[in-house]
Protein backbone atom coordinates (compact mmCIF):
# COMPACT_ATOMS: atom_id res chain seq x y z
CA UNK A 1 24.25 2.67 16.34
CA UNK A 2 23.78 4.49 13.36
CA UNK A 3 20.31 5.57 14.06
CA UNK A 4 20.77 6.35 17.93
CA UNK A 5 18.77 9.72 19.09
CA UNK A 6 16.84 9.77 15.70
CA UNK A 7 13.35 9.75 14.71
CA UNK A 8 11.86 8.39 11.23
CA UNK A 9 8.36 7.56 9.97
CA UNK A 10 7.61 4.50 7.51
CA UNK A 11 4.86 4.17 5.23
CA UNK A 12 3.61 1.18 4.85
CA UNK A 13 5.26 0.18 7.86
CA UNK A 14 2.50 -2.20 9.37
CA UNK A 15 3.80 -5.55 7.06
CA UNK A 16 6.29 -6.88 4.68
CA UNK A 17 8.91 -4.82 3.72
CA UNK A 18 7.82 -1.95 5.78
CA UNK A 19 7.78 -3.84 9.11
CA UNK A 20 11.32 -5.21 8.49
CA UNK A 21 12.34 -1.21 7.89
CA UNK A 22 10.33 -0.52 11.49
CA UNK A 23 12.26 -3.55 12.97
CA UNK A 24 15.85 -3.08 11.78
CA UNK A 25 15.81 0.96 12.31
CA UNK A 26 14.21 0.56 15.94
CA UNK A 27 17.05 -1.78 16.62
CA UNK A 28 19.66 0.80 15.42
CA UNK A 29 18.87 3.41 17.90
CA UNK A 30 15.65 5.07 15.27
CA UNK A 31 12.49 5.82 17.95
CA UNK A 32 9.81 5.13 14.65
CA UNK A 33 6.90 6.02 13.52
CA UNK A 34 5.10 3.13 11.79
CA UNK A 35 2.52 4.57 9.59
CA UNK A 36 -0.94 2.84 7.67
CA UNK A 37 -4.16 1.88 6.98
CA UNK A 38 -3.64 -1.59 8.65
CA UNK A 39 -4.45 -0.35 12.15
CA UNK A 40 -4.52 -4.31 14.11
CA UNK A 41 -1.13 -4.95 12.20
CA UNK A 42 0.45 -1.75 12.83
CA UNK A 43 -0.53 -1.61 16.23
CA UNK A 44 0.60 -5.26 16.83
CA UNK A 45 3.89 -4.02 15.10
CA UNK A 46 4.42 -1.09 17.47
CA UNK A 47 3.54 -2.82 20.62
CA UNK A 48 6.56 -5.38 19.99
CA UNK A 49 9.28 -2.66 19.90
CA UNK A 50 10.64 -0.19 22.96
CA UNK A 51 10.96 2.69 20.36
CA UNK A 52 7.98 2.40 18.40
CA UNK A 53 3.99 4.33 17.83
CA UNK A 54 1.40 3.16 15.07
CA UNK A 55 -0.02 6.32 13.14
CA UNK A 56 -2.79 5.85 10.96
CA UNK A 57 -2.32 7.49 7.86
CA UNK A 58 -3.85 7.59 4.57
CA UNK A 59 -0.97 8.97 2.32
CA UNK A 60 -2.96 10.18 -0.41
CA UNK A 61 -4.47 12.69 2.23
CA UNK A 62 -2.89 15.55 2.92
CA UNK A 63 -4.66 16.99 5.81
CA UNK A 64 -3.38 12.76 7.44
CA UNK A 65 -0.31 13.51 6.59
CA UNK A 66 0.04 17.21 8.41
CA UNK A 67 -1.45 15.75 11.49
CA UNK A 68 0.68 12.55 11.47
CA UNK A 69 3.71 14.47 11.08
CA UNK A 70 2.40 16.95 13.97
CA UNK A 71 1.87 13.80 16.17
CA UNK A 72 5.24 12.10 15.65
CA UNK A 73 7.24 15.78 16.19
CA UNK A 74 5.58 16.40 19.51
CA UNK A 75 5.84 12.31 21.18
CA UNK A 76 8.90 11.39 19.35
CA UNK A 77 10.68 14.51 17.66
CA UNK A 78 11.54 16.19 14.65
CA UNK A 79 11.82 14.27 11.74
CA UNK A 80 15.12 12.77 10.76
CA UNK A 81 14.45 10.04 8.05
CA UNK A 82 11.24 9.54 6.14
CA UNK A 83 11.18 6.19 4.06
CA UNK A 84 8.14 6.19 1.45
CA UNK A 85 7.55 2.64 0.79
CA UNK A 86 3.22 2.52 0.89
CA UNK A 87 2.23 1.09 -2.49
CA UNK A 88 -0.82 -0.73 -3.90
CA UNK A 89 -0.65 -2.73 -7.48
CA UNK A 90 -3.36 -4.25 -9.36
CA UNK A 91 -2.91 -6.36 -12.44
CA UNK A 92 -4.34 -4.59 -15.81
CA UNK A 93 -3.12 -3.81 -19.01
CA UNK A 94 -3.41 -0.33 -21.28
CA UNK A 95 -7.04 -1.52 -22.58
CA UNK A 96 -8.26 -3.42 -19.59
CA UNK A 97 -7.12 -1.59 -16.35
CA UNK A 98 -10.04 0.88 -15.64
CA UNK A 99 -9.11 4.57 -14.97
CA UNK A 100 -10.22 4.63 -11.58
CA UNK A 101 -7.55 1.88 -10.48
CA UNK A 102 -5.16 3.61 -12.62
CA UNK A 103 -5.94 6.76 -10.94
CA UNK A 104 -5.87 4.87 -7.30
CA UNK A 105 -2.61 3.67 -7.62
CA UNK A 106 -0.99 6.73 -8.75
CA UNK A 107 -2.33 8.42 -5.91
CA UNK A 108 -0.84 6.03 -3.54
CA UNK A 109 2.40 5.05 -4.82
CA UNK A 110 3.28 8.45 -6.37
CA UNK A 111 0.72 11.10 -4.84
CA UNK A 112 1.60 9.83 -1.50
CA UNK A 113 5.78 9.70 -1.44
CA UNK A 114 4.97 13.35 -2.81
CA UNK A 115 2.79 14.73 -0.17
CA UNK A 116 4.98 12.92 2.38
CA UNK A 117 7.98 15.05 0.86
CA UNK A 118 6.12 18.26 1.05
CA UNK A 119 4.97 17.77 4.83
CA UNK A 120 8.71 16.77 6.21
CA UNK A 121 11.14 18.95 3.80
CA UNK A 122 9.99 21.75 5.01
CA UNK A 123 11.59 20.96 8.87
CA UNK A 124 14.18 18.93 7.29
CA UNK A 125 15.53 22.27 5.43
CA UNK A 126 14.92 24.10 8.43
CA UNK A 127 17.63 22.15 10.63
CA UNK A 128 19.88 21.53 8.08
CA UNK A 129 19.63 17.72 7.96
CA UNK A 130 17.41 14.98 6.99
CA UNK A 131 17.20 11.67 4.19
CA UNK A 132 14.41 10.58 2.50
CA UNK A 133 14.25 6.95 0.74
CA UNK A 134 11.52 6.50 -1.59
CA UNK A 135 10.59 2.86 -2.55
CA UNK A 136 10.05 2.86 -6.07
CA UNK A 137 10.42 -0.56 -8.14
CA UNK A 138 12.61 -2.24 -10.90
CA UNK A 139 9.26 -1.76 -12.45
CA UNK A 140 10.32 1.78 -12.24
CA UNK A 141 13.97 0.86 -14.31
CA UNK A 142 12.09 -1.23 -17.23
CA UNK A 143 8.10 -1.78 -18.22
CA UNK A 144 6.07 -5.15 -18.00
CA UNK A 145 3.19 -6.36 -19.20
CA UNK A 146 -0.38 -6.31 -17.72
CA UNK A 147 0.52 -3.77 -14.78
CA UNK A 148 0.63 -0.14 -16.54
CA UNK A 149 -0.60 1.92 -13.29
CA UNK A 150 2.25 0.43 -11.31
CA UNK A 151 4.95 0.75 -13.66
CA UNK A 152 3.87 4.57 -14.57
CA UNK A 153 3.62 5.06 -10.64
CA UNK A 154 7.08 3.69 -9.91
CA UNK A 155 8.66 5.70 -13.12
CA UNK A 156 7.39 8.55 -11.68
CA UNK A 157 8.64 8.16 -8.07
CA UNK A 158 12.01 7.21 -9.80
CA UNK A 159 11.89 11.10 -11.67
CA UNK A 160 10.09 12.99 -8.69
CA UNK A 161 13.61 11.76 -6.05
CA UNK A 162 15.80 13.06 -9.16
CA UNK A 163 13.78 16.36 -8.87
CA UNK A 164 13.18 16.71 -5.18
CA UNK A 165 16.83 16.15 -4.73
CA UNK A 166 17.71 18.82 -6.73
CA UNK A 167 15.13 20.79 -4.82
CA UNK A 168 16.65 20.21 -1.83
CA UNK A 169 20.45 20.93 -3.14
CA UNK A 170 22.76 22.60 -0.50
CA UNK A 171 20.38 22.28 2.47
CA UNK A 172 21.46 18.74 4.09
CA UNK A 173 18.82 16.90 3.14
CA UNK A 174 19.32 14.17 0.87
CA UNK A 175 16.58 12.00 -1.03
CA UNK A 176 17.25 8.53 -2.85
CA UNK A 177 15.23 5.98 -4.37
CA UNK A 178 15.68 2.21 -3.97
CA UNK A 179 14.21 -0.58 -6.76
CA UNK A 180 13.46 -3.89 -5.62
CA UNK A 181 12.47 -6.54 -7.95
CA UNK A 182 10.53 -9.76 -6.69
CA UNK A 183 10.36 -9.57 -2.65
CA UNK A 184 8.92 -12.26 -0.54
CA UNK A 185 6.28 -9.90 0.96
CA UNK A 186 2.40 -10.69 0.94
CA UNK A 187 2.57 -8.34 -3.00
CA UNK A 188 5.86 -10.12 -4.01
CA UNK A 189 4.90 -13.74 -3.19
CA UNK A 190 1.88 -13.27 -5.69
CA UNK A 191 4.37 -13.13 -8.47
CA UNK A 192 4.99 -16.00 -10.90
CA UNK A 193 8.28 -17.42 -10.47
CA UNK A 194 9.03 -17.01 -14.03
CA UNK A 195 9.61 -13.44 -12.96
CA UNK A 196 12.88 -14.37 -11.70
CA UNK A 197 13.54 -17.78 -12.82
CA UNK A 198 16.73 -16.61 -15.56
CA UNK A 199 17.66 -13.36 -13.86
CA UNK A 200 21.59 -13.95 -12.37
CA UNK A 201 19.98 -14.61 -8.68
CA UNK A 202 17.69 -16.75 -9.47
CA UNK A 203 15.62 -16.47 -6.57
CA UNK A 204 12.36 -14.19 -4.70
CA UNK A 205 14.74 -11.42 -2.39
CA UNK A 206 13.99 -11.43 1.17
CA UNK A 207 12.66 -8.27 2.50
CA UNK A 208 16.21 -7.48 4.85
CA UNK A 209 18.36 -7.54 1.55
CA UNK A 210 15.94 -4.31 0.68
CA UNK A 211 16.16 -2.87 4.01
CA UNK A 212 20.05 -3.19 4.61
CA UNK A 213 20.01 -1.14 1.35
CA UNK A 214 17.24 1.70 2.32
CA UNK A 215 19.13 1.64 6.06
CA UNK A 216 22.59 2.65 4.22
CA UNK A 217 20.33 5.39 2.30
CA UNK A 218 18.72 6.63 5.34
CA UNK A 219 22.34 7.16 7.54
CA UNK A 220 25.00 8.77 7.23
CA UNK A 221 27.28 6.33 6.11
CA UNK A 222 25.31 7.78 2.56
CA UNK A 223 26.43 11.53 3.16
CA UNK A 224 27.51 11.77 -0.47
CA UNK A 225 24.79 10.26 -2.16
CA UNK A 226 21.85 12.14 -3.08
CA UNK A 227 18.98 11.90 -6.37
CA UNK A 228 20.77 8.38 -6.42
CA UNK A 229 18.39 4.81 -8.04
CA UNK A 230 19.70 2.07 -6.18
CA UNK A 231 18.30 -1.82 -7.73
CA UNK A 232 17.87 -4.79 -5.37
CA UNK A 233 16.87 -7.03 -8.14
CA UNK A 234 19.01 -10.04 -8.27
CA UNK A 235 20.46 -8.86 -12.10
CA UNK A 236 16.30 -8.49 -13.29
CA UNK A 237 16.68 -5.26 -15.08
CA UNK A 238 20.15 -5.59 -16.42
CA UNK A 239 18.91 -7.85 -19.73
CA UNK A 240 18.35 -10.63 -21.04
CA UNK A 241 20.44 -14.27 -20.79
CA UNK A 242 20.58 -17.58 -19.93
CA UNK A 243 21.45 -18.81 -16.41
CA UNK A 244 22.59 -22.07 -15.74
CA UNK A 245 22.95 -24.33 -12.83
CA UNK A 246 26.62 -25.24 -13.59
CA UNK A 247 29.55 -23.45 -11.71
CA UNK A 248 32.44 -22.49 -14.54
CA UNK A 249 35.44 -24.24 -13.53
């Protein structure tokens, strides 16, 4: 198992894309840390799997973070993976989103991969070895309109994995970020279809066709790839076209 004998925290972890991460790195060997606000969910989550603990954690606070990380090192073990995939969104354009929901979901969907970085990169360097995977977006590949704090949050995770990786250059650790577009999670499902409607795959992604991508990231099978932006979009950010129902001969 890819995973077998190593530890990694997710953000997020307690639902949608997060708990498939928990479920599918628990079941290759990972003993996980599954990390939020939700505390019934995550809980819930955790008691389901052998290899499993719920940590609640606030990732916009730092202080949450340093004991979280303190917990998971002394009842699981160092910290092989980390896999930064909390985020909040909240509709608003330029001129109607107010500044303090700007502000909030900066500090969660950026703020928070960072100070996740900074608490486990320090170990990580330490023993040579480690992979981070930082959820950003295809928001974080193109703009849309009427969600400016996301898609300036998920730019800005997409630039702060270029930077940390070069940070973390010659010391083992390696840090990607992945891009989903339109995921059937409880966020994803409150899309309109016409999202993806005339993208190549014209369908809502299911939450393991994400994971099987941040799982690759997060092993070793990914030992050459580092400050990487890998899209799990169905063809969303590549342009624009028409897509039709009939097969070419």
């Amino acid at each position: 198992m890819r995973f077998d004998g190593k530890v990694a925290i997710v953000t997020g972890g307690a639902r949608g894309m997060g708990a498939t991460h928990v479920r599918e790195l628990v079941t290759e060997g990972a003993r996980v840390a599954v990390c939020d606000l939700l505390d019934d969910e995550g809980e819930a989550l955790a008691g389901e799997l052998a290899h499993a603990r719920y940590c609640h954690l606030d990732v916009t606070d730092e202080a949450e973070w340093r004991s979280v990380v303190r917990t998971v090192e002394d009842t699981l073990g160092p910290v092989d993976v980390l896999v930064n995939n909390a985020g909040i969104m909240t509709y608003g354009g330029v001129e109607e989103q107010s500044p303090e929901h700007f502000r909030r979901i900066v500090d969660v969907n950026l703020v928070g991969a960072f100070l996740g970085m900074h608490t486990v990169l320090p170990g990580m360097r330490e023993r040579g070895h480690g992979a981070v995977v930082n959820v950003s977006s295809a928001a974080g590949m193109t703009g849309f309109a009427n969600g400016i704090g996301y898609v300036a949050s998920k730019w800005g995770v997409r630039g702060m994995t270029k930077a940390a990786a070069l940070d973390m250059a010659g010391s083992g650790v390696r840090i990607n970020s992945v891009h989903p577009g339109v995921i059937r999670t409880p966020m994803g499902e409150t899309a309109s279809p016409d999202l993806f409607a005339h993208q190549p795959v014209a369908r809502i992604g299911e939450p393991e066709e994400v994971t099987r991508m941040v799982l690759f990231l997060a092993s070793d099978d990914a030992s050459y790839t580092t400050g990487g932006e890998f899209l799990i979009d169905g063809g969303q950010t590549i342009g624009l076209g028409g897509h039709s129902d009939t097969a070419a001969d």
